[in-house]
C-alpha atoms as a PDB file:
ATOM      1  CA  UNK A   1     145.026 137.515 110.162  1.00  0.00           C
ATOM      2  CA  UNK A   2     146.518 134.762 112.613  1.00  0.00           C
ATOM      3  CA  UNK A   3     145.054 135.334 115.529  1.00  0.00           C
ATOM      4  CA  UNK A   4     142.322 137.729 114.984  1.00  0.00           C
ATOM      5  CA  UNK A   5     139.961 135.085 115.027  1.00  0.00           C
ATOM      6  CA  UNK A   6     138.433 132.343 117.454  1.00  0.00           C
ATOM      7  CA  UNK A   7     137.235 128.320 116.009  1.00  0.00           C
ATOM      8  CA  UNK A   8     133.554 128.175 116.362  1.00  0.00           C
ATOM      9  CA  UNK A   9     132.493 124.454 115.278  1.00  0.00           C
ATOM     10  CA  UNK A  10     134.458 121.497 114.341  1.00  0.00           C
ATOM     11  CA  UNK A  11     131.513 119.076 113.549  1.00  0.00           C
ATOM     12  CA  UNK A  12     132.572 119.761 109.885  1.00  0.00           C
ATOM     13  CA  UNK A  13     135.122 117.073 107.588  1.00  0.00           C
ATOM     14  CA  UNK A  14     137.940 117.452 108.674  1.00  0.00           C
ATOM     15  CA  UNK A  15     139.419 119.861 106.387  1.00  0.00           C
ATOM     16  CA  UNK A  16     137.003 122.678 107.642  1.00  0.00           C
ATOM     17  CA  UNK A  17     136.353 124.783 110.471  1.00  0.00           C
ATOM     18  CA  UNK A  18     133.916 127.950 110.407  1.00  0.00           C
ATOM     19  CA  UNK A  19     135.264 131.035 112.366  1.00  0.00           C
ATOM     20  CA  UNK A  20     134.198 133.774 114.058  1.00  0.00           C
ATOM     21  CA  UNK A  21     136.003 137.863 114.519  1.00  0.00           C
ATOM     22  CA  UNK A  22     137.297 137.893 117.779  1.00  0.00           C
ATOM     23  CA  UNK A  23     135.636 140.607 119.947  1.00  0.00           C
ATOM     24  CA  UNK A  24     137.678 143.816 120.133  1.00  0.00           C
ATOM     25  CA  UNK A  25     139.211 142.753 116.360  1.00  0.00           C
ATOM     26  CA  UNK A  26     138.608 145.805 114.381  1.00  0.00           C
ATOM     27  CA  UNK A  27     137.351 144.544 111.022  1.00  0.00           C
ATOM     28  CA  UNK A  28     138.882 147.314 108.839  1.00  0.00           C
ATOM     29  CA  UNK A  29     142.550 146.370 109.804  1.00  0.00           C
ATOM     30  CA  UNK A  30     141.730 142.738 108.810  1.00  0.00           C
ATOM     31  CA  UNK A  31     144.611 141.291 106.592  1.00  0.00           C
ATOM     32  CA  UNK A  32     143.644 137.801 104.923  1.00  0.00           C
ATOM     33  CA  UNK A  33     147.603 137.591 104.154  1.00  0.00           C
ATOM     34  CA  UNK A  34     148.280 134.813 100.957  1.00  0.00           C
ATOM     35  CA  UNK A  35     144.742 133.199  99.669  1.00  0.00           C
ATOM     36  CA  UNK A  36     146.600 131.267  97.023  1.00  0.00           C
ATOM     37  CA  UNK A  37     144.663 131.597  94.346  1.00  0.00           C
ATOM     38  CA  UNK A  38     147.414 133.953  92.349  1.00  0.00           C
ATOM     39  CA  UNK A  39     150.034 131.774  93.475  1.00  0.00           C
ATOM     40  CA  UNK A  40     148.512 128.347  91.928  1.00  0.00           C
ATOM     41  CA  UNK A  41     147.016 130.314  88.683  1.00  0.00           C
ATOM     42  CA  UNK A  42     150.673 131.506  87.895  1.00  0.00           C
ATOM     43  CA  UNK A  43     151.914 127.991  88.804  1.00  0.00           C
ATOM     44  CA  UNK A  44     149.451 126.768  86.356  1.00  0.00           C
ATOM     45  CA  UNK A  45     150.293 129.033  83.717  1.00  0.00           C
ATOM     46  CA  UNK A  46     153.857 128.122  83.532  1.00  0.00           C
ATOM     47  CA  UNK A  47     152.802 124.869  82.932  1.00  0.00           C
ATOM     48  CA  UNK A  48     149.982 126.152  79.971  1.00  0.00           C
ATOM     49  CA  UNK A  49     152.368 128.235  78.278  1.00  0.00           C
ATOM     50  CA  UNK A  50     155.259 125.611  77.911  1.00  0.00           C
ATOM     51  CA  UNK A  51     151.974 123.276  76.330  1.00  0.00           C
ATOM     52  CA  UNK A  52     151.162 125.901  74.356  1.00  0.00           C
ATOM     53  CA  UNK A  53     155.411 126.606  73.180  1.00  0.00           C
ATOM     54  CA  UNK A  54     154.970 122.263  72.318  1.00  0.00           C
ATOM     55  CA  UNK A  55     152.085 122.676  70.160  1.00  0.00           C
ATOM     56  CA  UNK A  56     150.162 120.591  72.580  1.00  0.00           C
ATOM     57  CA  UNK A  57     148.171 123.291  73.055  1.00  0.00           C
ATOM     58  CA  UNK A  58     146.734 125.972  70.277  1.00  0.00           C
ATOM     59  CA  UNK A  59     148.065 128.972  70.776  1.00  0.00           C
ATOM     60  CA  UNK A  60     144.781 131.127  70.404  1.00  0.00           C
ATOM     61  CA  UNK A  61     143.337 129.133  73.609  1.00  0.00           C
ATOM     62  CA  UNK A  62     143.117 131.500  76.940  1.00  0.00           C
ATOM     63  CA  UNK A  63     144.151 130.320  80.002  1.00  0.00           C
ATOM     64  CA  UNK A  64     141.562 130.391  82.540  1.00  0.00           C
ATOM     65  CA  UNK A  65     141.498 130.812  85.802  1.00  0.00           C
ATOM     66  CA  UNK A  66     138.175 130.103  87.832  1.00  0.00           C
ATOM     67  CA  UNK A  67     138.350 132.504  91.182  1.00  0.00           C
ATOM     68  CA  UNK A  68     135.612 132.399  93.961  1.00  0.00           C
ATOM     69  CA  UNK A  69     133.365 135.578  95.237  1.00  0.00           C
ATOM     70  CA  UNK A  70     133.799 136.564  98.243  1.00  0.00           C
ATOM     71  CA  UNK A  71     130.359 135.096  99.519  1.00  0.00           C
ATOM     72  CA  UNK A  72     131.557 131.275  98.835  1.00  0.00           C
ATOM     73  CA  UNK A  73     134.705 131.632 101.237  1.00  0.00           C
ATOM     74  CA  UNK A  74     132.369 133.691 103.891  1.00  0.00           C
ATOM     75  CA  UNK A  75     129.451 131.011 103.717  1.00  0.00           C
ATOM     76  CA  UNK A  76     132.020 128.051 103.632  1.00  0.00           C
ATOM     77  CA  UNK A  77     134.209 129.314 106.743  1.00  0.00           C
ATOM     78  CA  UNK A  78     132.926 132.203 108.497  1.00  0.00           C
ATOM     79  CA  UNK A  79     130.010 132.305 111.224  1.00  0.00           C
ATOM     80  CA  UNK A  80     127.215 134.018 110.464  1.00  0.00           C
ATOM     81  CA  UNK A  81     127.635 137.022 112.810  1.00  0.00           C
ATOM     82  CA  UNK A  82     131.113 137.483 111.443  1.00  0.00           C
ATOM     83  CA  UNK A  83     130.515 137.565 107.783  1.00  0.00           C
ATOM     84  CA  UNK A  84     129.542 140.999 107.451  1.00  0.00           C
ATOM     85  CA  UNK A  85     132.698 142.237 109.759  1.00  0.00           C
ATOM     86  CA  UNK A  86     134.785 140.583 107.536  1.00  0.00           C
ATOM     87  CA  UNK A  87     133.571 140.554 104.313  1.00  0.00           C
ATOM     88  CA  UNK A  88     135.523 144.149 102.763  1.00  0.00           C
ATOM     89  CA  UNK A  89     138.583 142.056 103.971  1.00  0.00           C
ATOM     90  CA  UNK A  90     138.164 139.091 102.349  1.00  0.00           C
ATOM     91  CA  UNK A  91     136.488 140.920  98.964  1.00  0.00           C
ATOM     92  CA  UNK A  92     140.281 143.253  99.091  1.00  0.00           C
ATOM     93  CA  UNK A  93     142.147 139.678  98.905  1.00  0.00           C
ATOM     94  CA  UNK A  94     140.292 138.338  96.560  1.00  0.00           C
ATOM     95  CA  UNK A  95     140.415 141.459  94.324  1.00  0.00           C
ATOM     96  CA  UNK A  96     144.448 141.988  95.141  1.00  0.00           C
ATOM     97  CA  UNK A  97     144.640 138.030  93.570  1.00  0.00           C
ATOM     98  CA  UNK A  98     143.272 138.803  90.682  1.00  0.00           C
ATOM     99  CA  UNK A  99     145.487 142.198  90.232  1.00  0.00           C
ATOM    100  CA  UNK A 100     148.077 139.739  90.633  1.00  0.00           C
ATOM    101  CA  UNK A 101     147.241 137.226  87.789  1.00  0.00           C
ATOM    102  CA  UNK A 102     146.156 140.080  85.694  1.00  0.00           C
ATOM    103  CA  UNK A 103     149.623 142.102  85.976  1.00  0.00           C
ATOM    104  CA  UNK A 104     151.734 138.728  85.234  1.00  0.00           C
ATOM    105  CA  UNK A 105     149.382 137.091  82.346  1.00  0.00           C
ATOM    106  CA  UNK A 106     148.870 138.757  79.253  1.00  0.00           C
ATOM    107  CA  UNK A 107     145.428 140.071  79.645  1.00  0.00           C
ATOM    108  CA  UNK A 108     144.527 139.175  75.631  1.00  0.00           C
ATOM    109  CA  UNK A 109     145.428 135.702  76.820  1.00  0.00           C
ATOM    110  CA  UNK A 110     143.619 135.761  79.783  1.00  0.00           C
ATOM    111  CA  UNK A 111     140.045 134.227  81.064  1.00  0.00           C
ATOM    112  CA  UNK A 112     138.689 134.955  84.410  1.00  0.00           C
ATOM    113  CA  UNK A 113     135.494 132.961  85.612  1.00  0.00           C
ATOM    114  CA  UNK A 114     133.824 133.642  88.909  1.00  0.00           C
ATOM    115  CA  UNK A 115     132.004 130.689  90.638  1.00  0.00           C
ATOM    116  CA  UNK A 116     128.463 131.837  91.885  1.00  0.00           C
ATOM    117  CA  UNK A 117     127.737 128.905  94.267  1.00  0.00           C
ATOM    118  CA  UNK A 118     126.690 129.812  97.689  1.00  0.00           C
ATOM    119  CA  UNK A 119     124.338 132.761  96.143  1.00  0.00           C
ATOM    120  CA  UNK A 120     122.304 130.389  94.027  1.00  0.00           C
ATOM    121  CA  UNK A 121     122.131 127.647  96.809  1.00  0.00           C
ATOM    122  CA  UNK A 122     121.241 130.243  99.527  1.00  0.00           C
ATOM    123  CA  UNK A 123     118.635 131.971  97.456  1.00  0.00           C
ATOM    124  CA  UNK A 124     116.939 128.218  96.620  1.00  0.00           C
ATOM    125  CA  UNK A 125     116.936 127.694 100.074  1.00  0.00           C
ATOM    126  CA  UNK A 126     120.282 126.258 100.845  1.00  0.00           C
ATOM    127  CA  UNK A 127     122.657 127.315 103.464  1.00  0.00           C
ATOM    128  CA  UNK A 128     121.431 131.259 104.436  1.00  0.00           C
ATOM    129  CA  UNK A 129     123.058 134.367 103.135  1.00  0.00           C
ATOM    130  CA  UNK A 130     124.250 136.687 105.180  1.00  0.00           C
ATOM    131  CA  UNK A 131     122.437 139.806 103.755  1.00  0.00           C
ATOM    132  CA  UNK A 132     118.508 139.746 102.755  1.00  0.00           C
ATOM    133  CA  UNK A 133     117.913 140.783  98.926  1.00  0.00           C
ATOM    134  CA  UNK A 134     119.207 137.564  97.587  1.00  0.00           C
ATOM    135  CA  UNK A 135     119.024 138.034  94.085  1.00  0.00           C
ATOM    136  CA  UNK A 136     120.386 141.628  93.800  1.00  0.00           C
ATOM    137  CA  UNK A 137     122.449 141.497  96.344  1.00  0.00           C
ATOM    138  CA  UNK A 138     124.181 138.997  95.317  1.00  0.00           C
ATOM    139  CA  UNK A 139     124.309 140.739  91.916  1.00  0.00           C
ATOM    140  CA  UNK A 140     125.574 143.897  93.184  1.00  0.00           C
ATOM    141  CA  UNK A 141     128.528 142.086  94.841  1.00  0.00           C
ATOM    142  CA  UNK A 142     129.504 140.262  91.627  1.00  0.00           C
ATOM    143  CA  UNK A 143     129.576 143.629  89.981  1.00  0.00           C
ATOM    144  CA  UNK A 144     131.646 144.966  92.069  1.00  0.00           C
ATOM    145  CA  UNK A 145     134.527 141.835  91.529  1.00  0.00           C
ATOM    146  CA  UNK A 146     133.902 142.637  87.278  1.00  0.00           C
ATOM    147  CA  UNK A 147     134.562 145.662  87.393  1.00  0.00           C
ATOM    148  CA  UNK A 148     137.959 144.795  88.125  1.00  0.00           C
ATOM    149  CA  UNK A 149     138.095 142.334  85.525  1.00  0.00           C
ATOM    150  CA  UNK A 150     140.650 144.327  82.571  1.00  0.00           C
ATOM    151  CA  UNK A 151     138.974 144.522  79.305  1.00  0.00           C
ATOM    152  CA  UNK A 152     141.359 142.621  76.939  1.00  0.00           C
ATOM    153  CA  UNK A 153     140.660 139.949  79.930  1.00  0.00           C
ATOM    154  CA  UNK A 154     137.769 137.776  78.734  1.00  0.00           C
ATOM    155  CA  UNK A 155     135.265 137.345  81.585  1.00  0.00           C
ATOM    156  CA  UNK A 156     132.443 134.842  82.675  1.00  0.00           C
ATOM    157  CA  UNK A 157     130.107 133.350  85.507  1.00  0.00           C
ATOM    158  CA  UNK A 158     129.475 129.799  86.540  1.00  0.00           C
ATOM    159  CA  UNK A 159     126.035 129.565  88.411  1.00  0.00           C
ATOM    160  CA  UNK A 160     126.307 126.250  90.134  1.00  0.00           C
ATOM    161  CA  UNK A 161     124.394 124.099  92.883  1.00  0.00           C
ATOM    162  CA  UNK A 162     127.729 122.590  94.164  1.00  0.00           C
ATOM    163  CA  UNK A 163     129.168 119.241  93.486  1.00  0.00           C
ATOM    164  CA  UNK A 164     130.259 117.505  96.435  1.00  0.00           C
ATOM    165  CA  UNK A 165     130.238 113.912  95.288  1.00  0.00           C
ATOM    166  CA  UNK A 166     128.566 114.784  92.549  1.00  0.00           C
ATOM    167  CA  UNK A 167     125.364 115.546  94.416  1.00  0.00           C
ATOM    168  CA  UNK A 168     123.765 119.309  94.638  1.00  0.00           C
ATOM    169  CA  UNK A 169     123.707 121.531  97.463  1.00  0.00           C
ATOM    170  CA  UNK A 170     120.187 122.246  96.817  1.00  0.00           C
ATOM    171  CA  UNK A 171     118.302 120.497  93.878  1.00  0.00           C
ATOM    172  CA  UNK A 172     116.918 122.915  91.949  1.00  0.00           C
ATOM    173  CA  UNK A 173     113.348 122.733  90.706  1.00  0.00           C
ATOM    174  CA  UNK A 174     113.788 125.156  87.454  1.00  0.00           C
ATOM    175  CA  UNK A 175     115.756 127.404  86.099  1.00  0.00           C
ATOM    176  CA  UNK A 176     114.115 130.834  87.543  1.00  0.00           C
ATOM    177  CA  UNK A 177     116.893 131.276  90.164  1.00  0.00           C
ATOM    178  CA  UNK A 178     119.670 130.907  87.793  1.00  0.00           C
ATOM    179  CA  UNK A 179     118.049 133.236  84.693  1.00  0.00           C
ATOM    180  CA  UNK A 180     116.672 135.658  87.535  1.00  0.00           C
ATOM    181  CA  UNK A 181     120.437 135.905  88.754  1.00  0.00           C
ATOM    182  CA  UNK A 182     122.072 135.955  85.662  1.00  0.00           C
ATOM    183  CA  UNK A 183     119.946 138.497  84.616  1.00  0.00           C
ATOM    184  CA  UNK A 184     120.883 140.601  87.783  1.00  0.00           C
ATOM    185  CA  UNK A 185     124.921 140.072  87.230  1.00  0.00           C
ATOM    186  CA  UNK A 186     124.772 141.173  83.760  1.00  0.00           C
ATOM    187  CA  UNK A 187     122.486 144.552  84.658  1.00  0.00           C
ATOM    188  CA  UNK A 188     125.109 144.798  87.508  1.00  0.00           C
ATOM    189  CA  UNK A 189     128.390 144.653  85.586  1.00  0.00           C
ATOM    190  CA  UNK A 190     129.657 147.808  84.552  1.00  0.00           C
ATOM    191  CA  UNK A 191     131.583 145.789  82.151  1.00  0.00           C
ATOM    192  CA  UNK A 192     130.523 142.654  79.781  1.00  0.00           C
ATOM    193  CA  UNK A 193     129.869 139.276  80.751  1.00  0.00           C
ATOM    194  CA  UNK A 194     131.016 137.194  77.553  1.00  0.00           C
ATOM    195  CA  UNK A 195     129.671 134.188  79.105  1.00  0.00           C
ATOM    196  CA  UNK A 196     127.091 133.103  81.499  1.00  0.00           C
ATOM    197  CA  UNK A 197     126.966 128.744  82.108  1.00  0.00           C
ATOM    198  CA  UNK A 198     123.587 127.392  84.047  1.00  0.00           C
ATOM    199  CA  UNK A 199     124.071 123.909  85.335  1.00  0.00           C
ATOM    200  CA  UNK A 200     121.594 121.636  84.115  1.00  0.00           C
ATOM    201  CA  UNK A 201     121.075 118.259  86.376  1.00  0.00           C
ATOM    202  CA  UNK A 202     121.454 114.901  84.831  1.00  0.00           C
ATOM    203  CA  UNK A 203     117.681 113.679  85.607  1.00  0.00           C
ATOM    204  CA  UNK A 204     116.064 117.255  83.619  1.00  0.00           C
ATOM    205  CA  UNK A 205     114.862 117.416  80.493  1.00  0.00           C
ATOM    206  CA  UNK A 206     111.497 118.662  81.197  1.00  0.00           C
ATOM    207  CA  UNK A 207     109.898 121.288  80.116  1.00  0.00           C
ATOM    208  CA  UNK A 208     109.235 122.899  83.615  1.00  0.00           C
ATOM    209  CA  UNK A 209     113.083 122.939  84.337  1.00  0.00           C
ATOM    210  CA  UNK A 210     113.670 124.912  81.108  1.00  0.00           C
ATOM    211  CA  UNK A 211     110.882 127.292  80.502  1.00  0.00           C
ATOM    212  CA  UNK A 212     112.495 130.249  82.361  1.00  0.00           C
ATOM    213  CA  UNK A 213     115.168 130.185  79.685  1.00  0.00           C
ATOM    214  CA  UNK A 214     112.228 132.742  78.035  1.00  0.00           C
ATOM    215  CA  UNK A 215     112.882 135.017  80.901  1.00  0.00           C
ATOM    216  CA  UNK A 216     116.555 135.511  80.322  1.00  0.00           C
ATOM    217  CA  UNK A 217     117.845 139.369  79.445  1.00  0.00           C
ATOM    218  CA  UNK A 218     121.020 139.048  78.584  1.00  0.00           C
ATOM    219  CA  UNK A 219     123.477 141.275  76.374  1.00  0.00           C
ATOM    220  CA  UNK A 220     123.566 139.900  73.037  1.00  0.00           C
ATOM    221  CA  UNK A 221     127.165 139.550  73.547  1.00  0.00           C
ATOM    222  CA  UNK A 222     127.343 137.189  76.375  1.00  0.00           C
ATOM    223  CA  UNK A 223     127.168 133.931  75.372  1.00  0.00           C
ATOM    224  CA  UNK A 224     125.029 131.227  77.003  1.00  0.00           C
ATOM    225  CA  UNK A 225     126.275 128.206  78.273  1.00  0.00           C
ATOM    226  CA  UNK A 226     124.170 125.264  79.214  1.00  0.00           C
ATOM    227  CA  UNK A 227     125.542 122.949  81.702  1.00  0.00           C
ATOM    228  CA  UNK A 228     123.877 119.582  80.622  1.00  0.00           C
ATOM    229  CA  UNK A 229     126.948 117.093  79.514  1.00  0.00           C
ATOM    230  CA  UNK A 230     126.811 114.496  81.719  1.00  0.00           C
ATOM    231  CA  UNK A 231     128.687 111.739  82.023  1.00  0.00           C
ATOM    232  CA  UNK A 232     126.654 109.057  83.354  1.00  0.00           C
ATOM    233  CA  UNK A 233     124.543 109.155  80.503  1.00  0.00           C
ATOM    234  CA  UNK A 234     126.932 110.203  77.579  1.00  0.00           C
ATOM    235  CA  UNK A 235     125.895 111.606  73.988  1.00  0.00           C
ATOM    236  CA  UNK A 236     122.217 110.392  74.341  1.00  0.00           C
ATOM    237  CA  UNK A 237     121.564 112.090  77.550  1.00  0.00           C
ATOM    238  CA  UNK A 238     122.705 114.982  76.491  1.00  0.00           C
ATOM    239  CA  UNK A 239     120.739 115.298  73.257  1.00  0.00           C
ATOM    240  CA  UNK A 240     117.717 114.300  75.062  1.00  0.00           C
ATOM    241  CA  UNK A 241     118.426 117.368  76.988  1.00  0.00           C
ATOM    242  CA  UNK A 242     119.381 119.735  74.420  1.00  0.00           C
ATOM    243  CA  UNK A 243     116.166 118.695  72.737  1.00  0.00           C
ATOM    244  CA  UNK A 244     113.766 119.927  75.658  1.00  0.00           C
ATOM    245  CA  UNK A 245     116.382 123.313  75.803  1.00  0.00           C
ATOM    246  CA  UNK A 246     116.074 124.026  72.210  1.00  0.00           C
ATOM    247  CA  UNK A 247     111.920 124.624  72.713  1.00  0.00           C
ATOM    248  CA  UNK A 248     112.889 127.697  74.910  1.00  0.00           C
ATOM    249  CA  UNK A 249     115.982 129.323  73.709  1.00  0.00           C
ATOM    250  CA  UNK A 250     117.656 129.284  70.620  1.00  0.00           C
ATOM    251  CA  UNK A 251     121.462 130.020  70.455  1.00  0.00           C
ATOM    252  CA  UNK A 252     123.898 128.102  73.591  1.00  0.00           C
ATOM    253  CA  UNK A 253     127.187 126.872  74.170  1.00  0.00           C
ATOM    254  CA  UNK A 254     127.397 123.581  75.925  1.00  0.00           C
ATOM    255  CA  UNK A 255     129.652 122.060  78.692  1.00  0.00           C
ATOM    256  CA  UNK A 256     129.384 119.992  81.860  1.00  0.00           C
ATOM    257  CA  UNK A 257     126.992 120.965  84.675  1.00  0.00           C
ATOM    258  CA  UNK A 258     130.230 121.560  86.564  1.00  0.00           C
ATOM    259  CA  UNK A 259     133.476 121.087  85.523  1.00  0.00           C
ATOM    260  CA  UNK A 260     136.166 118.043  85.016  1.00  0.00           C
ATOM    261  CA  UNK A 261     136.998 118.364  89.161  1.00  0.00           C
ATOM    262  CA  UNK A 262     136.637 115.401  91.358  1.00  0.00           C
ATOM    263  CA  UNK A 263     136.523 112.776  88.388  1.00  0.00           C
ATOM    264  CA  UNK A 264     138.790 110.092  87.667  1.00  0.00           C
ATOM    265  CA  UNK A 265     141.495 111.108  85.072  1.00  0.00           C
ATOM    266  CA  UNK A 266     140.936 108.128  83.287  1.00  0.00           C
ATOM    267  CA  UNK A 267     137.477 108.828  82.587  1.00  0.00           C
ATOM    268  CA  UNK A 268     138.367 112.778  81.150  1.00  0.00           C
ATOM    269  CA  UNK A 269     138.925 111.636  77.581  1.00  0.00           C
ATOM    270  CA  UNK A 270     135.633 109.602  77.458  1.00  0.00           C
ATOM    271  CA  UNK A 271     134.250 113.088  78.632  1.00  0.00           C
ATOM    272  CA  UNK A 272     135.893 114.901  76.494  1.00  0.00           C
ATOM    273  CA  UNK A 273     134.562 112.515  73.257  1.00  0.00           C
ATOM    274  CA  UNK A 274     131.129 113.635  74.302  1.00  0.00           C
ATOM    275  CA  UNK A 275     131.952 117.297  73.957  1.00  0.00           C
ATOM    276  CA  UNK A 276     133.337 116.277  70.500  1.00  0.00           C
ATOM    277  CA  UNK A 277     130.498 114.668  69.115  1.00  0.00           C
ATOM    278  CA  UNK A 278     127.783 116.660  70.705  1.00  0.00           C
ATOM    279  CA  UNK A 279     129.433 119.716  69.007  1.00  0.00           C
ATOM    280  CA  UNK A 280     130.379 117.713  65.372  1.00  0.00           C
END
């Protein structure tokens, strides 16, 4: 792709730039070349199977690998009159990464999770989308990255509201975007989403946040995941928010609101003695 497009705006960190098609580019011969994203995951898994060969690791655990749509690396880097142009591109690449960890993991060992960011911000009024049915749209695009998800390869979504230094995007005032969109993925995927984690902010444990929890139509066999460890506030937080979530739905999995990224190491295995006790 070097050299098929121009550098539009620099008033970004420095580690960004958002770009635009050159004119007289023609968008179907658009080659993204090496995302990285198979490269690192197979990195990775060297690493996870010679845990796993140690015992430090259980040998029934998947490895997963957490992949971006299409929409994320469009919104984060690409004008807005350019997204459409190049978005079959950029959806081929990401698609031809995951062929790539699919064909060299074992697929029964394998977890794939795509990170739905940019289409829950944009449709809460972040940063606009580049097409105008938010909800479905969005969905129908999400299908189309499952359905190349293998089915010995387990598969889930992570809804989030970003977490750049540990602030949101877009604070979200309830839940309706996320159950309204994870409704729309799973009526979308021709294939099953076995789990489906809604971040939950630190300072919510209110009814209004949860209520649309009543709303969600989900598969029985997709599991739900509530995103309300935090932590800031440790074990008591989170019951005090598991206690305003149990009023609206009855069966979830928990975890963080998003992830164990851009944390101190040393504070991971306070973080992870949360998990432990929450779930004991």
């Amino acid at each position: 792709m070097e050299g098929d497009y121009d550098t539009v705006l620099q008033s970004r960190p420095s580690y960004t730039h958002v770009y635009r098609l050159k004119q007289g580019v023609d968008p179907s011969a658009l080659d993204f070349g090496e995302l990285g994203y198979a490269r690192e995951a197979l990195a990775s898994w060297a690493l996870f199977s010679r845990f796993v060969e140690e015992g430090k690791i259980p040998a029934t655990t998947r490895f997963q690998v957490s992949l971006p749509t299409p929409v994320a690396l469009l919104s984060g880097f690409v004008a807005m009159d350019s997204r459409a142009l190049c978005a079959p591109a950029l959806e081929r690449a990401i698609i031809e990464n995951l062929e790539r960890i699919q064909d060299r993991i074992p697929n029964h060992r394998l977890a794939i999770q795509w990170d739905v960011c940019y289409e829950v911000v944009g449709t809460d009024g972040g940063p606009s989308l580049h097409y105008a049915d938010h909800v479905d749209g969005s969905a129908a695009r999400i299908g189309r990255l499952a359905g190349h998800v293998r089915s010995d390869v387990e598969m889930g979504m992570h809804l989030c509201y970003g977490d750049p230094g540990h602030q949101h995007i877009v604070n979200p005032d309830n839940l309706e975007t996320s159950v309204a969109i994870a409704n729309a993925i799973c009526a979308a995927s021709p294939r099953t989403v076995d789990f489906m984690h809604i971040p939950v902010p630190r300072d919510r444990s209110d009814d209004a946040y949860f209520e649309a929890l009543e709303q969600l139509n989900m598969p029985a066999q997709t599991r739900l995941i509530l995103g309300l460890i935090h932590y800031s506030d440790g074990v008591a937080g989170t019951r005090q928010r598991m206690a305003t979530a149990d009023r609206f739905v009855a069966d979830y999995d928990v975890a963080t609101e998003c992830g164990f990224g851009r944390r101190d190491p040393s504070t991971i295995a306070e973080l992870l003695q949360i998990h432990r006790e929450i779930c004991s």
